[in-house]
N, C-alpha and C. Protein backbone atom coordinates (compact mmCIF):
# COMPACT_ATOMS: atom_id res chain seq x y z
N UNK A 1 0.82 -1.19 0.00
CA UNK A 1 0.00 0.00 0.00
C UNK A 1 0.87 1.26 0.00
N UNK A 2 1.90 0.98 0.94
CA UNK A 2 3.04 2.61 0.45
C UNK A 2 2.92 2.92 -0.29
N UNK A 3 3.66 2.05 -1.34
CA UNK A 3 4.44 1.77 -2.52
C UNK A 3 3.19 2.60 -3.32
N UNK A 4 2.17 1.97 -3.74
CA UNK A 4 1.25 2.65 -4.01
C UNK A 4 0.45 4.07 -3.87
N UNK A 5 1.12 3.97 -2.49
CA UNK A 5 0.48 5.47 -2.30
C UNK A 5 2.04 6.82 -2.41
N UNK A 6 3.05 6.18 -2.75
CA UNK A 6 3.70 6.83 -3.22
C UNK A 6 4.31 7.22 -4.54
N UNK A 7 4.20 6.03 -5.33
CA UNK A 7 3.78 6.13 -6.86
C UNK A 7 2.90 7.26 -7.42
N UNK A 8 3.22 7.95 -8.47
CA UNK A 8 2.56 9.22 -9.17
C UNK A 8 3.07 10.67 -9.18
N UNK A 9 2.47 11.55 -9.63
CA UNK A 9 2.37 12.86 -9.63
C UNK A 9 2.14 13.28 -8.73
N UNK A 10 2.82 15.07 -7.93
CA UNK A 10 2.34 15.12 -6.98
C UNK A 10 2.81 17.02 -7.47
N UNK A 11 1.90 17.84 -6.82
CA UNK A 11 2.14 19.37 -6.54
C UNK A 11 1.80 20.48 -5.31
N UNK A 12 2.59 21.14 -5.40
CA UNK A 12 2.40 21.58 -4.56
C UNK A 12 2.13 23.05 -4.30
N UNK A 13 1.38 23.41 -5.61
CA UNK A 13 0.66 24.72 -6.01
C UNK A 13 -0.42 24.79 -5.36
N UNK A 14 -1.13 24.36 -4.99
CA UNK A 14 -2.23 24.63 -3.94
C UNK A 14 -1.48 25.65 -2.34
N UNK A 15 -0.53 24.48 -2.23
CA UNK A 15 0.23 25.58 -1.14
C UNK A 15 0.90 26.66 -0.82
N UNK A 16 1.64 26.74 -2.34
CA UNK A 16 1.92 27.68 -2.99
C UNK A 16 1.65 28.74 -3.07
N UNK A 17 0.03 28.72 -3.62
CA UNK A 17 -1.27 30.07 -3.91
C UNK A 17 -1.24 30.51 -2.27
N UNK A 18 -1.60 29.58 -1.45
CA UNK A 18 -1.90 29.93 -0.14
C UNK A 18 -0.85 30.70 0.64
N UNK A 19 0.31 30.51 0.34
CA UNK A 19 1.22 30.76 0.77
C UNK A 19 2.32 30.77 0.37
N UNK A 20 3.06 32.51 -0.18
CA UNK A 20 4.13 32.28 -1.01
C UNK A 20 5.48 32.38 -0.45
N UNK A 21 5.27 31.74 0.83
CA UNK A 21 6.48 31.38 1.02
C UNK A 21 6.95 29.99 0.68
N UNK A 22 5.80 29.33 0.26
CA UNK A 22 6.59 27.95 -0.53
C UNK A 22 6.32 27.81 -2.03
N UNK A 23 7.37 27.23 -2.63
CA UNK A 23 7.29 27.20 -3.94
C UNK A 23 6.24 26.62 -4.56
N UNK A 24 5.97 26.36 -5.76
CA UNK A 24 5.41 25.95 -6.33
C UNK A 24 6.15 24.42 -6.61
N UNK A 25 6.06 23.16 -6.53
CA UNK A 25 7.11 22.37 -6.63
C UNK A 25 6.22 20.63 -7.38
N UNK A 26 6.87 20.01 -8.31
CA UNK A 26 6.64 19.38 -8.95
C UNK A 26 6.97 18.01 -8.69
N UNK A 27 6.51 16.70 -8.27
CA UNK A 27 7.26 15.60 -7.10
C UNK A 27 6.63 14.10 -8.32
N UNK A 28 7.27 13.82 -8.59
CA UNK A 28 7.44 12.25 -9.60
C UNK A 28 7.95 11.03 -9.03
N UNK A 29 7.11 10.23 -8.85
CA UNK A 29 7.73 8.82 -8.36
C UNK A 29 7.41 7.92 -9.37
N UNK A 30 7.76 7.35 -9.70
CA UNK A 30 7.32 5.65 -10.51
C UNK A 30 8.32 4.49 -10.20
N UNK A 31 7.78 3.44 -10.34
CA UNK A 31 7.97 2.42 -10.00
C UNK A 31 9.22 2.12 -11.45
N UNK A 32 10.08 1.32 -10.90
CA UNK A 32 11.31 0.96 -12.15
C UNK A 32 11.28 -0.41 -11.28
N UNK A 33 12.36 -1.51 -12.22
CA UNK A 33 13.28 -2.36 -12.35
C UNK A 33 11.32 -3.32 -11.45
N UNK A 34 10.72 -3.62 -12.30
CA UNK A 34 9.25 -4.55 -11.62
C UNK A 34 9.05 -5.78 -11.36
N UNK A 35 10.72 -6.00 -11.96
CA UNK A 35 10.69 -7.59 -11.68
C UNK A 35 11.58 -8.43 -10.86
N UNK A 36 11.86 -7.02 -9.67
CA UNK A 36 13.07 -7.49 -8.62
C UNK A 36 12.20 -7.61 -7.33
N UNK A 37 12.54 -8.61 -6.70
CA UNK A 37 11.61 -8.72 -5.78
C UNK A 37 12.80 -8.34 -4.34
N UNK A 38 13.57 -7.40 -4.25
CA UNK A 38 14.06 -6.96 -3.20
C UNK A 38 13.30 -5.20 -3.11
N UNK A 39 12.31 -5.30 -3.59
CA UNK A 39 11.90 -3.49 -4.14
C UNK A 39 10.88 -3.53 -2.54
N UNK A 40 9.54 -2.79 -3.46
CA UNK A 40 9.81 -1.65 -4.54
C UNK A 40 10.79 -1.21 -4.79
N UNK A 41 11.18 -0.29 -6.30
CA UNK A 41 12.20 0.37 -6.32
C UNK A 41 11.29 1.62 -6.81
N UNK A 42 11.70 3.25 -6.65
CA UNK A 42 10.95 4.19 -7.14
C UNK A 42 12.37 4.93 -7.65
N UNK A 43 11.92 5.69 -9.35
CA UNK A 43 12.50 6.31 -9.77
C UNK A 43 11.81 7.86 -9.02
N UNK A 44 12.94 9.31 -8.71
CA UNK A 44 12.21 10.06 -8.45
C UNK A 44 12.39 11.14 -8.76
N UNK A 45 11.64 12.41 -9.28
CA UNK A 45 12.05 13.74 -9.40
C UNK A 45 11.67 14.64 -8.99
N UNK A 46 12.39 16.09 -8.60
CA UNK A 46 11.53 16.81 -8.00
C UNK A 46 12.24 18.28 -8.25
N UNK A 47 11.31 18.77 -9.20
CA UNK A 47 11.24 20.20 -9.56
C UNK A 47 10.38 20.91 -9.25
N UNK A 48 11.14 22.96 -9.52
CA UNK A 48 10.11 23.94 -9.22
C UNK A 48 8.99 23.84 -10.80
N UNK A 49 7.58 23.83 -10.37
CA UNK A 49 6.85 23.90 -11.48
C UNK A 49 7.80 24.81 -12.41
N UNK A 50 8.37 25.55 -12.52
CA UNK A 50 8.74 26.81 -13.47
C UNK A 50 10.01 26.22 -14.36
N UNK A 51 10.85 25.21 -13.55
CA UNK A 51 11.63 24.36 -14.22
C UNK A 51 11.90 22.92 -14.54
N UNK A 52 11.06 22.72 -14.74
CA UNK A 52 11.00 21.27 -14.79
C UNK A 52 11.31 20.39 -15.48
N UNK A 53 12.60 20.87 -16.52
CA UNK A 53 13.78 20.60 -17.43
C UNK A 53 14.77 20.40 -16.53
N UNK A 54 14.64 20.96 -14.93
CA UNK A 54 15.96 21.09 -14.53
C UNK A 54 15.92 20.58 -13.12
N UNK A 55 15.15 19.19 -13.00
CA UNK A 55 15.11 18.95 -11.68
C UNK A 55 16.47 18.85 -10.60
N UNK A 56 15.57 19.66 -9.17
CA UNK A 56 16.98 19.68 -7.96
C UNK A 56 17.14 18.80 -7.46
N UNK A 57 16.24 17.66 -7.65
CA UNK A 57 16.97 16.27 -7.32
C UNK A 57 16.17 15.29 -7.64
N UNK A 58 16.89 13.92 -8.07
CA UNK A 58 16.88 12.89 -8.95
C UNK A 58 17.44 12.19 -8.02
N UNK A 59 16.56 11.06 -7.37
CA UNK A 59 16.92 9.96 -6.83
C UNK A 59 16.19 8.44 -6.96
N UNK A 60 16.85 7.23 -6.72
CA UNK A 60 15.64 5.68 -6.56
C UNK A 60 15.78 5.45 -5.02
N UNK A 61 14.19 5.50 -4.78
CA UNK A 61 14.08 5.16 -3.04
C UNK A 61 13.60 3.37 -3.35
N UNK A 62 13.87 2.90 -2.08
CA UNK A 62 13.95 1.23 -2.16
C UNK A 62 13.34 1.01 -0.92
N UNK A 63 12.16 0.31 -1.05
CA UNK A 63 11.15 0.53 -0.09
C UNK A 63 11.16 -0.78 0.94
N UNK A 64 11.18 -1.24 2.07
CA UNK A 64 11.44 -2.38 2.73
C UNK A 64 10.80 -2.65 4.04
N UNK A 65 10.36 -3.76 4.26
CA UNK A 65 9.60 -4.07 5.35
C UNK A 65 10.38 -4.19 6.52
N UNK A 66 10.20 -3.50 7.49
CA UNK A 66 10.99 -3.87 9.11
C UNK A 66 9.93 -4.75 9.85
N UNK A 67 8.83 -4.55 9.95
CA UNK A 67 8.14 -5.43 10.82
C UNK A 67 6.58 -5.01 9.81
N UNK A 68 5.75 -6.14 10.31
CA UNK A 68 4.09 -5.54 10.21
C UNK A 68 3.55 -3.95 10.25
N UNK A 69 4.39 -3.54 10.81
CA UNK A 69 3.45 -1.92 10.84
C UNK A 69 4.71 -0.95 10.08
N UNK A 70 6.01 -1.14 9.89
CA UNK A 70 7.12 -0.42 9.94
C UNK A 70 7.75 -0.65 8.30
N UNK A 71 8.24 0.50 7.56
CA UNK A 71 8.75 -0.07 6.38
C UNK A 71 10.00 1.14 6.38
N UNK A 72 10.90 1.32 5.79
CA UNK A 72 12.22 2.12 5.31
C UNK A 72 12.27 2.40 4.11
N UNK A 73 12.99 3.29 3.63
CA UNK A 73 12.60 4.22 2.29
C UNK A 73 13.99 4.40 1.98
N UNK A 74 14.88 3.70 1.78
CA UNK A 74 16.67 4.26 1.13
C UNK A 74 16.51 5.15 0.32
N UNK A 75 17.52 6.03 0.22
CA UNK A 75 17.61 6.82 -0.69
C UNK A 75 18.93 6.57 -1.41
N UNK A 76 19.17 6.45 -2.42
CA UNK A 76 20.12 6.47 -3.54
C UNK A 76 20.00 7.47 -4.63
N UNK A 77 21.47 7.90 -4.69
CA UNK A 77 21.88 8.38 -6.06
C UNK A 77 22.56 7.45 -7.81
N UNK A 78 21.95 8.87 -8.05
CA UNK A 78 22.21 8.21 -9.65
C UNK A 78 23.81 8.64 -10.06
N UNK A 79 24.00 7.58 -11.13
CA UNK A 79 25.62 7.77 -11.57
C UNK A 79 25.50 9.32 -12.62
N UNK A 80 26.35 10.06 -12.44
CA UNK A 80 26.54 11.41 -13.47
C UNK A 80 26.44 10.58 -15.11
N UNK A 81 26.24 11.57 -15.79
CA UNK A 81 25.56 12.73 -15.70
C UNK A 81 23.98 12.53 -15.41
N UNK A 82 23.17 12.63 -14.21
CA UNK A 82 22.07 12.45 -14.13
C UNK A 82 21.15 13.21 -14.96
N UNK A 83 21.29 14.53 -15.54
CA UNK A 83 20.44 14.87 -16.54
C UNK A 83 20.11 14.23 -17.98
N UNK A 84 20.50 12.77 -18.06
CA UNK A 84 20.52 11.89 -18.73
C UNK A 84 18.76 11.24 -18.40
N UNK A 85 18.84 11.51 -17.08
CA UNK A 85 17.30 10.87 -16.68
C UNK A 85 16.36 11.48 -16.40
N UNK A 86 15.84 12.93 -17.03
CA UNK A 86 15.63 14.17 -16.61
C UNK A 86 14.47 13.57 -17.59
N UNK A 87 13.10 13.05 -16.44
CA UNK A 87 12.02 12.98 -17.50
C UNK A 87 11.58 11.01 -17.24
N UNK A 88 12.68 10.26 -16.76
CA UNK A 88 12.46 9.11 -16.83
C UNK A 88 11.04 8.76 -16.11
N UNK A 89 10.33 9.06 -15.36
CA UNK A 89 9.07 9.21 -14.07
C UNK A 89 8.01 8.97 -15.27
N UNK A 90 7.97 8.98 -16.22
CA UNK A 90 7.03 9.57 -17.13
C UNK A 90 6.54 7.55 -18.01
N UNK A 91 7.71 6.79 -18.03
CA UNK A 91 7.59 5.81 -18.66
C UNK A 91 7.52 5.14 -19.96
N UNK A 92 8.43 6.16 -20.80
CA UNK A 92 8.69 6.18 -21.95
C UNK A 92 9.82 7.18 -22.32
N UNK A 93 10.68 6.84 -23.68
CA UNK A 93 11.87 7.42 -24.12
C UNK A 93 12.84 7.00 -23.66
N UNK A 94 14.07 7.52 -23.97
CA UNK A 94 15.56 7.51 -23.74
C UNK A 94 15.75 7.76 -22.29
N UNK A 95 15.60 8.74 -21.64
CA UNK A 95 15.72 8.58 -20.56
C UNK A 95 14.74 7.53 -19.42
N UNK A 96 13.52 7.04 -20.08
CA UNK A 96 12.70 5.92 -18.72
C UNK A 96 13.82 4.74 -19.28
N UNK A 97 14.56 4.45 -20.91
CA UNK A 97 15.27 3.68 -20.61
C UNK A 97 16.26 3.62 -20.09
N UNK A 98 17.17 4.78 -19.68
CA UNK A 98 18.36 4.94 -18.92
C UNK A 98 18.35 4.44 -17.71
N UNK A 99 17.14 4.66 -17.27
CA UNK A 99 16.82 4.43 -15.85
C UNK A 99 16.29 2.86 -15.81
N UNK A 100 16.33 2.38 -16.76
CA UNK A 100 15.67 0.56 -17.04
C UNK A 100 17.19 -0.23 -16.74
N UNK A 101 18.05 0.33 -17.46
CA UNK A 101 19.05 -0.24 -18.33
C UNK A 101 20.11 0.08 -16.35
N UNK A 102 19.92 0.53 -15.92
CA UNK A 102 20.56 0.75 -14.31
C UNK A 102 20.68 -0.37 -13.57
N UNK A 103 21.14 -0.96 -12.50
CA UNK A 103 21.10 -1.92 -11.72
C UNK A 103 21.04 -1.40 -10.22
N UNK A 104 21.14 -2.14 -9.24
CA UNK A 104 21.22 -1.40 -8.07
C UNK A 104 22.66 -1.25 -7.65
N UNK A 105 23.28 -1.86 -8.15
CA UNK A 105 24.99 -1.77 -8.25
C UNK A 105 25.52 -0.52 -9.07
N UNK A 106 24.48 0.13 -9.84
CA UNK A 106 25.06 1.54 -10.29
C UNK A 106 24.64 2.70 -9.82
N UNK A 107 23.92 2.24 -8.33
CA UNK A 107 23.78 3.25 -7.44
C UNK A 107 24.39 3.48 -6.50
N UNK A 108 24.28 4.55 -5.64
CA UNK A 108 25.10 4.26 -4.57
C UNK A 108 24.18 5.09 -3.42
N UNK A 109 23.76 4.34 -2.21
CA UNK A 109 23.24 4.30 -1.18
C UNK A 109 23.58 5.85 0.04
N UNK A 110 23.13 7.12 -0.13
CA UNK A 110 22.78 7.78 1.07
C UNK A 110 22.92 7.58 2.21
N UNK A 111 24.04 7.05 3.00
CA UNK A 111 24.13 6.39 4.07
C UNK A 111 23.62 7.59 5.40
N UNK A 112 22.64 7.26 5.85
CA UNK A 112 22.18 7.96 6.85
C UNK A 112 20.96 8.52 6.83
N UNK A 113 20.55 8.68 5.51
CA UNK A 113 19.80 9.28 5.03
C UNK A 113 17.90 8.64 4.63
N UNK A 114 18.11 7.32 4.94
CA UNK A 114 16.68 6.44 4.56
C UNK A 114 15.58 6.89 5.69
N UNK A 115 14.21 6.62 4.91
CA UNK A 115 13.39 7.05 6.28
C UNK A 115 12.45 6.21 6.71
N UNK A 116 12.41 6.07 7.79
CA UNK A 116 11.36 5.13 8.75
C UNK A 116 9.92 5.57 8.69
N UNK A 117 9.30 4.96 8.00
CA UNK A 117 7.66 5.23 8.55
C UNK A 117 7.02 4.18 9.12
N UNK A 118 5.89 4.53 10.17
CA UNK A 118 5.27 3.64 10.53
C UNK A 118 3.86 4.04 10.28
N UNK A 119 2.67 2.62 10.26
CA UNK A 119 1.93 3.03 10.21
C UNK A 119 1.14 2.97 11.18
N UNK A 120 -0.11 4.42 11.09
CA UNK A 120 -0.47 4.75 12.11
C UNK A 120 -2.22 4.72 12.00
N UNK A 121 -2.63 3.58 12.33
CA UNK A 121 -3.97 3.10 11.55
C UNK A 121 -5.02 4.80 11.96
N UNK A 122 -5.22 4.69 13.24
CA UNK A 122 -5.89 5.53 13.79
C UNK A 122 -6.16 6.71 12.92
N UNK A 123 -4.77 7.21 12.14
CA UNK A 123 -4.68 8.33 11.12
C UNK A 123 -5.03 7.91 9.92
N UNK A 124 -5.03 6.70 9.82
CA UNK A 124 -4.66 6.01 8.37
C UNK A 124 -3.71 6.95 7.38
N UNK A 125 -2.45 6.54 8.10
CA UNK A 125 -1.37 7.93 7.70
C UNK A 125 -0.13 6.69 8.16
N UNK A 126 1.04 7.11 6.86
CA UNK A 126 2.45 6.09 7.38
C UNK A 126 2.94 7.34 7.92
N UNK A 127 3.70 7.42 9.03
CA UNK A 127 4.22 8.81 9.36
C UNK A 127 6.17 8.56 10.23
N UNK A 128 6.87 9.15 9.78
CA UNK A 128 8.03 9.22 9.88
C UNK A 128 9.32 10.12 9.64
N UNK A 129 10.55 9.80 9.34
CA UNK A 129 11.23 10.09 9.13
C UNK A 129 12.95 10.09 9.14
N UNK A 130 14.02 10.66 9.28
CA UNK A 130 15.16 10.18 8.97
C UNK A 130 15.76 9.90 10.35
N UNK A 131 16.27 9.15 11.04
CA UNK A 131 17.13 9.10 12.85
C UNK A 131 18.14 9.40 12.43
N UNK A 132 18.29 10.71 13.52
CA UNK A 132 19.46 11.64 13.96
C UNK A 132 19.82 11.90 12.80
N UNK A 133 21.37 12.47 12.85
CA UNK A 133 21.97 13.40 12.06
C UNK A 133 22.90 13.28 10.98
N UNK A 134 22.70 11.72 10.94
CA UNK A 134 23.57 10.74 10.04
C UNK A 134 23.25 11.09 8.60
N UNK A 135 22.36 12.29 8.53
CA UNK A 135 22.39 12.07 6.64
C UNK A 135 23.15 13.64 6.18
N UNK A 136 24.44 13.31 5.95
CA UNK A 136 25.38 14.34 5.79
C UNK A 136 24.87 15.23 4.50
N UNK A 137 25.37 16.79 4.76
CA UNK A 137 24.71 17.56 3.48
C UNK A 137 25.56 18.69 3.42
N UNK A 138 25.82 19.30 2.41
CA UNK A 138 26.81 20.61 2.19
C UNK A 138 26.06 21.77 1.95
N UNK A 139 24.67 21.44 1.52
CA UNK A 139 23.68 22.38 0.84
C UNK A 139 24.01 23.97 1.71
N UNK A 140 24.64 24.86 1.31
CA UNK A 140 24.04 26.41 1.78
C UNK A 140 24.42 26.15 3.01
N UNK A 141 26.12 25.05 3.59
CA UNK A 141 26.53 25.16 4.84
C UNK A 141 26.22 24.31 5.79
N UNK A 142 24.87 23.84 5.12
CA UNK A 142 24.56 22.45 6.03
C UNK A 142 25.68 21.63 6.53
N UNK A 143 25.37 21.06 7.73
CA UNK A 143 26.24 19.48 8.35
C UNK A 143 25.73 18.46 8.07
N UNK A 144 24.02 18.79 8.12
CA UNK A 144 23.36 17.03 7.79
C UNK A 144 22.08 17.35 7.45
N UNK A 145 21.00 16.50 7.26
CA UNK A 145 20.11 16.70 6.67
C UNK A 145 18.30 16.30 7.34
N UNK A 146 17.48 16.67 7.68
CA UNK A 146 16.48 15.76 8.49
C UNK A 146 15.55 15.80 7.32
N UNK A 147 14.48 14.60 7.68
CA UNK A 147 13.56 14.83 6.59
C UNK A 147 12.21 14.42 7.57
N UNK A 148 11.45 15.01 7.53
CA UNK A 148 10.02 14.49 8.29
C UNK A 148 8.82 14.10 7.28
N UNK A 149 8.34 12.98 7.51
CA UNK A 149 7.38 12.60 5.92
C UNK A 149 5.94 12.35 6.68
N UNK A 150 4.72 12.64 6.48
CA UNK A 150 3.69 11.87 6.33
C UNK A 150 2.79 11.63 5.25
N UNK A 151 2.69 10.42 5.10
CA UNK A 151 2.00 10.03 3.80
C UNK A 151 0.64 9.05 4.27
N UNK A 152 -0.60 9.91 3.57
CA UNK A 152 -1.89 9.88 3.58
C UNK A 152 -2.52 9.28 1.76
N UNK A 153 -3.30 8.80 1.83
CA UNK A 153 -4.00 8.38 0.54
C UNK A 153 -4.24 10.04 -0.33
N UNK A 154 -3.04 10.10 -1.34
CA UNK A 154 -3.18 11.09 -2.20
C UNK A 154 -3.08 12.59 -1.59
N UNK A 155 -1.91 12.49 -0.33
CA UNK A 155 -1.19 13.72 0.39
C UNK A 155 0.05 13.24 0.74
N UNK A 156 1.29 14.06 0.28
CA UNK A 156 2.37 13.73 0.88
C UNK A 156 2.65 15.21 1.52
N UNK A 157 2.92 15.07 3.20
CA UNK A 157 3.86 16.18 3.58
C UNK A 157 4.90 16.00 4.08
N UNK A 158 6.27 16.42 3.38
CA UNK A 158 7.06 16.84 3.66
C UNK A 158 8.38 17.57 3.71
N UNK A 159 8.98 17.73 4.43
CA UNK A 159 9.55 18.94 6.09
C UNK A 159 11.22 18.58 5.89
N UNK A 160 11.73 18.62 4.51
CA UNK A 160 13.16 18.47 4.63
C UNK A 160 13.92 19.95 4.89
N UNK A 161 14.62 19.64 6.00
CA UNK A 161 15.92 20.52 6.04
C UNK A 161 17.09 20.49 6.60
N UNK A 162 17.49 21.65 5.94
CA UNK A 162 19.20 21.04 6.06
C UNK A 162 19.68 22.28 7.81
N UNK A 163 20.88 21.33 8.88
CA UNK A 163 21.14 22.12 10.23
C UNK A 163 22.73 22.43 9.52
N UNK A 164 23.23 23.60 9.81
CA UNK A 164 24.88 23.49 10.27
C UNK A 164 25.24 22.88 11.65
N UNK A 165 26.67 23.10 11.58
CA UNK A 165 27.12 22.68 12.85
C UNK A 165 26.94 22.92 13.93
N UNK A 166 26.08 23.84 14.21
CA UNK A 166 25.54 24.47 15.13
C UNK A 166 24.06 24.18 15.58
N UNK A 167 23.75 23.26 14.76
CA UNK A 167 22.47 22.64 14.71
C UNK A 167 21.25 23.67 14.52
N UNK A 168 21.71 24.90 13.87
CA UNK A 168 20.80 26.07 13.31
C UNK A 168 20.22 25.43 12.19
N UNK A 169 18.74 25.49 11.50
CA UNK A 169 18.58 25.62 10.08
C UNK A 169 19.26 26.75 9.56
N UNK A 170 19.52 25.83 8.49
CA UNK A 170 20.21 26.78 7.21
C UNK A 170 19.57 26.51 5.91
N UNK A 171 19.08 26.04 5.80
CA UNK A 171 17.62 25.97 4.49
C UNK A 171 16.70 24.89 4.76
N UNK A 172 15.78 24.97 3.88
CA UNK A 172 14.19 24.41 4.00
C UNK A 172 13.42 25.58 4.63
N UNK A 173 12.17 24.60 4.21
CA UNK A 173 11.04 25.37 4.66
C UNK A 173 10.46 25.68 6.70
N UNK A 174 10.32 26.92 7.37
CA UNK A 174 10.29 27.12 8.06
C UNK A 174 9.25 26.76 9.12
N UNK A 175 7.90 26.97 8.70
CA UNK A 175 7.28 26.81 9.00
C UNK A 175 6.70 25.32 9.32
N UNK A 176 7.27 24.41 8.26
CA UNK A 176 6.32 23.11 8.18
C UNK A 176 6.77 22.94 7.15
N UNK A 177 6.09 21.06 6.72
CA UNK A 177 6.64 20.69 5.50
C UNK A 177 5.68 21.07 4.51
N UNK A 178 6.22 20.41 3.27
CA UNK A 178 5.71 20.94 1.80
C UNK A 178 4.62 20.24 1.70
N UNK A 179 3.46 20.71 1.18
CA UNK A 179 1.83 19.74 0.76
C UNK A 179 1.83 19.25 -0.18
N UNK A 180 2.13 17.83 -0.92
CA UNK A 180 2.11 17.45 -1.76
C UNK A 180 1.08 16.67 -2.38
N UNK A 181 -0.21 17.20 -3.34
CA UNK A 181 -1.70 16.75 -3.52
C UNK A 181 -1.08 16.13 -4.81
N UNK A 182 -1.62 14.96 -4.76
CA UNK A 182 -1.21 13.43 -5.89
C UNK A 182 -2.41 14.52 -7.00
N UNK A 183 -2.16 14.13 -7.78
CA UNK A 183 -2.92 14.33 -9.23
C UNK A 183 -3.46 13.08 -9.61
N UNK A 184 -4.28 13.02 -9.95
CA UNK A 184 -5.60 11.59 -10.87
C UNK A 184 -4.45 11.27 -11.95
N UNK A 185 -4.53 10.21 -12.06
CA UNK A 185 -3.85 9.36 -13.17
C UNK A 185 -4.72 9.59 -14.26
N UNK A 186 -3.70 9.98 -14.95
CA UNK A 186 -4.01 10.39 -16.38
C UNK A 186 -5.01 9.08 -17.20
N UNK A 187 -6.61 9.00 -17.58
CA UNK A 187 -7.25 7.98 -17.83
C UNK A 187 -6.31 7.28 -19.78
N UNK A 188 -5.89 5.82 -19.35
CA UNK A 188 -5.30 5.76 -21.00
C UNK A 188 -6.20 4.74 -21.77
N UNK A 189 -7.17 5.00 -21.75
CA UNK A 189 -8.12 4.14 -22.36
C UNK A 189 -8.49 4.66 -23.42
């Protein structure tokens, strides 16, 4: 059911309008490599609506069971030049095959950085995020990186940001995380 409910289109122009202190922002998951049974695997992208030739980050999350209620979300990077895969989310062309033609051996694993959700029936919400300070980051001075996620049937929020050494934020969003409203699958009949 994650897996599923993290698969698709997602924006975050509704929050946007409401409030312009957050961007307008463009969030792509699809499912790759369907016939490995150590997965899910999700191809992912995530641009400002305004550029979306030029996504700020391109990663495959690898989705895994810890117990009955508990699953983990790795994060991996892609081998350079990643604008090679700029578009793969979509499931067709040169780049969804770049991203076919990959293994998990031509990634390389985020160490620190995967996130824990659990689920939380009561909410009917998986809700989580990254432990401690292990997911190292340079972004704008950063030391490391937190990410806070909750994921609802066709809502993702979240709350990444980056601390310095001082354990100050030094970017992300301030207030709270980002609203991410899934979009209807495009009907292909």
């Amino acid at each position: 059911m994650l897996a599923e409910w993290m698969e698709g289109s997602y924006s975050s122009q509704a929050q946007s309008q409401a409030d312009p202190e957050y961007f307008d922002i463009r969030l792509q998951m699809s499912r790759i490599w369907t016939d490995r049974t150590d997965g899910p695997w999700l191809y992912v992208e995530q641009a400002r609506a305004d550029l979306l030739a030029k996504p700020y980050r391109q990663r495959v999350y690898r989705i895994s069971k810890v117990d009955p209620l508990t699953y983990r979300s790795d994060v991996y990077t892609l081998p350079q030049p990643v604008a090679r895969f700029v578009g793969a989310w979509n499931g067709e062309g040169e780049p969804h095959a770049a991203v076919a033609r990959l293994t998990p051996a031509d990634i390389k694993l985020l160490e620190g950085c995967g996130v824990v959700l659990r689920w939380v029936e009561s909410q009917r919400q998986f809700a989580g995020g990254t432990e401690g300070t292990g997911c190292a980051s340079t972004r704008e001075g950063a030391k490391y990186t937190t990410s806070e996620i909750i994921f609802q049937e066709g809502l993702l929020t979240s709350w990444d940001r980056g601390f310095g050494a001082d354990d100050q934020q030094v970017w992300g969003a301030v207030k709270g995380g980002y609203q991410f409203v899934k979009e209807p699958r495009a009907d292909t009949r």
